[in-house]
C-alpha atoms as a PDB file:
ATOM      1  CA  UNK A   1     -83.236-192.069 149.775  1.00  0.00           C
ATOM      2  CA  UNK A   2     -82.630-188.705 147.180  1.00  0.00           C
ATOM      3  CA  UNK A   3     -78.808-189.199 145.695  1.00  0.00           C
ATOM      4  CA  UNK A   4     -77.611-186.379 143.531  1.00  0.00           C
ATOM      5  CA  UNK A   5     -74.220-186.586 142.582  1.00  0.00           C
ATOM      6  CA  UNK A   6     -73.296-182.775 141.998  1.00  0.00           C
ATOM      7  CA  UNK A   7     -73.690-181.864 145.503  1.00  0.00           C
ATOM      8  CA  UNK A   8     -69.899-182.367 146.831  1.00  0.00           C
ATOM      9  CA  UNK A   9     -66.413-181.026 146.618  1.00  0.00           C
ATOM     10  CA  UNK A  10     -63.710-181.432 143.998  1.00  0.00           C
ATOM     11  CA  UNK A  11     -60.428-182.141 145.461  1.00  0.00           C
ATOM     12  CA  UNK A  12     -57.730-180.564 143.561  1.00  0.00           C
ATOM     13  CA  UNK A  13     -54.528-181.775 145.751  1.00  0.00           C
ATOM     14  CA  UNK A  14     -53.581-185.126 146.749  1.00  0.00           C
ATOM     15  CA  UNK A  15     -52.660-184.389 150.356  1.00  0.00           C
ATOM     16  CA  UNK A  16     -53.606-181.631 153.343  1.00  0.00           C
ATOM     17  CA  UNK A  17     -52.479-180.736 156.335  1.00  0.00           C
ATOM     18  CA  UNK A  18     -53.572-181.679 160.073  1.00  0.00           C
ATOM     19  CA  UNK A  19     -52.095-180.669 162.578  1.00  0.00           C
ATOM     20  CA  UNK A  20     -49.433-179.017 160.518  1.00  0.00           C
ATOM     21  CA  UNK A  21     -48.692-182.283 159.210  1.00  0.00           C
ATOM     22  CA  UNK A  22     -48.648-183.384 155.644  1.00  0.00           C
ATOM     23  CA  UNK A  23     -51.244-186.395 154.865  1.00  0.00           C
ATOM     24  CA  UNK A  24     -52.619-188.051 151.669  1.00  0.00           C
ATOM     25  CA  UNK A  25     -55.917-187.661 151.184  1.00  0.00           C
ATOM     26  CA  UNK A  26     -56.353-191.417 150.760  1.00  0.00           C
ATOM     27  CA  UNK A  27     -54.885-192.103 153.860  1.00  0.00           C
ATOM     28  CA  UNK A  28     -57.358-189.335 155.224  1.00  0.00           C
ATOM     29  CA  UNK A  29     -60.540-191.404 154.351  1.00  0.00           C
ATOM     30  CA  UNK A  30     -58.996-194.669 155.033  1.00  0.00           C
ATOM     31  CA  UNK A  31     -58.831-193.483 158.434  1.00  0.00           C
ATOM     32  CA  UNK A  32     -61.480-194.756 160.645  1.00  0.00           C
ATOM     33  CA  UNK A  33     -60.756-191.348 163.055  1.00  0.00           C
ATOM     34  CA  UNK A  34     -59.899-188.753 160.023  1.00  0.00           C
ATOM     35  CA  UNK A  35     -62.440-189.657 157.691  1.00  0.00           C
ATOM     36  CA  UNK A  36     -65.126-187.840 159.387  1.00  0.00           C
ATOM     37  CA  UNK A  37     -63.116-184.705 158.449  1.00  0.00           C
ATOM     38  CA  UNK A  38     -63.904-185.110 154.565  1.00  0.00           C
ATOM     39  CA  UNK A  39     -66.604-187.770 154.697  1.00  0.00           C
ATOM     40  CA  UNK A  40     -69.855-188.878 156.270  1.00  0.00           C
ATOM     41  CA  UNK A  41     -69.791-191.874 154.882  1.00  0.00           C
ATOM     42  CA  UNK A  42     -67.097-193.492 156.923  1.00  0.00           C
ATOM     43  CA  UNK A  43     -63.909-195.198 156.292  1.00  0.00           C
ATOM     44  CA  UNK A  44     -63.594-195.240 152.292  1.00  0.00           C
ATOM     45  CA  UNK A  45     -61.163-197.962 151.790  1.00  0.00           C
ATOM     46  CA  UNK A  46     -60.444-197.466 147.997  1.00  0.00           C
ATOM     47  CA  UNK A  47     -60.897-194.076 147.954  1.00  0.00           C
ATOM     48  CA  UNK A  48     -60.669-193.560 143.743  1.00  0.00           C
ATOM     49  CA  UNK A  49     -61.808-195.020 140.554  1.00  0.00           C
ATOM     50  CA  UNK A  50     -60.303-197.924 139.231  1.00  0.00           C
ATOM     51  CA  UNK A  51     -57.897-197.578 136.218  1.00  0.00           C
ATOM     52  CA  UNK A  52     -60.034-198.275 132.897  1.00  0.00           C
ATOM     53  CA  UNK A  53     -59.898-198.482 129.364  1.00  0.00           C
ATOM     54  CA  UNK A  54     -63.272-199.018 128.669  1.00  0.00           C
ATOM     55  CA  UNK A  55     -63.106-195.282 126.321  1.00  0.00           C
ATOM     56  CA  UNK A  56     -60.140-195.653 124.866  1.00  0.00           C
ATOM     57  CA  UNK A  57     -60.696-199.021 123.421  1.00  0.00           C
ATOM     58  CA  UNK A  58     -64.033-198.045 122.030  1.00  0.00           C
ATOM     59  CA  UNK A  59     -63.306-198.427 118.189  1.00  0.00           C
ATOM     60  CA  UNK A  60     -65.367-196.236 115.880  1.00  0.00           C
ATOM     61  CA  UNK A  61     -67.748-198.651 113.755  1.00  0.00           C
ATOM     62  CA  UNK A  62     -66.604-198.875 109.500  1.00  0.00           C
END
């Protein structure tokens, strides 16, 4: 299976409309129906990376 990870969209707002209708994009892809609209992948349900502080705690070597 060929993966490259540019190919895709960059979501710039947190919610669109369907249907005139006002819905988080998370709740879009957790959506077993409205996924398909931004996904082919299916249901997505944690649709964002996990808070980390694996670069900011990176001290520089004395």
């Amino acid at each position: 299976m060929y993966v490259y990870y540019s190919h895709g969209i960059r979501l710039i707002s947190k919610s669109a409309f369907i249907n005139g209708k006002s819905i988080l994009i998370d709740n879009i892809l957790k959506n077993g129906k409205l996924s398909t609209l931004l996904s082919s992948e299916g249901v997505i349900s944690i649709p964002n990376y996990l808070e980390s502080d694996i670069f900011t705690t990176i001290q520089k070597r004395h």
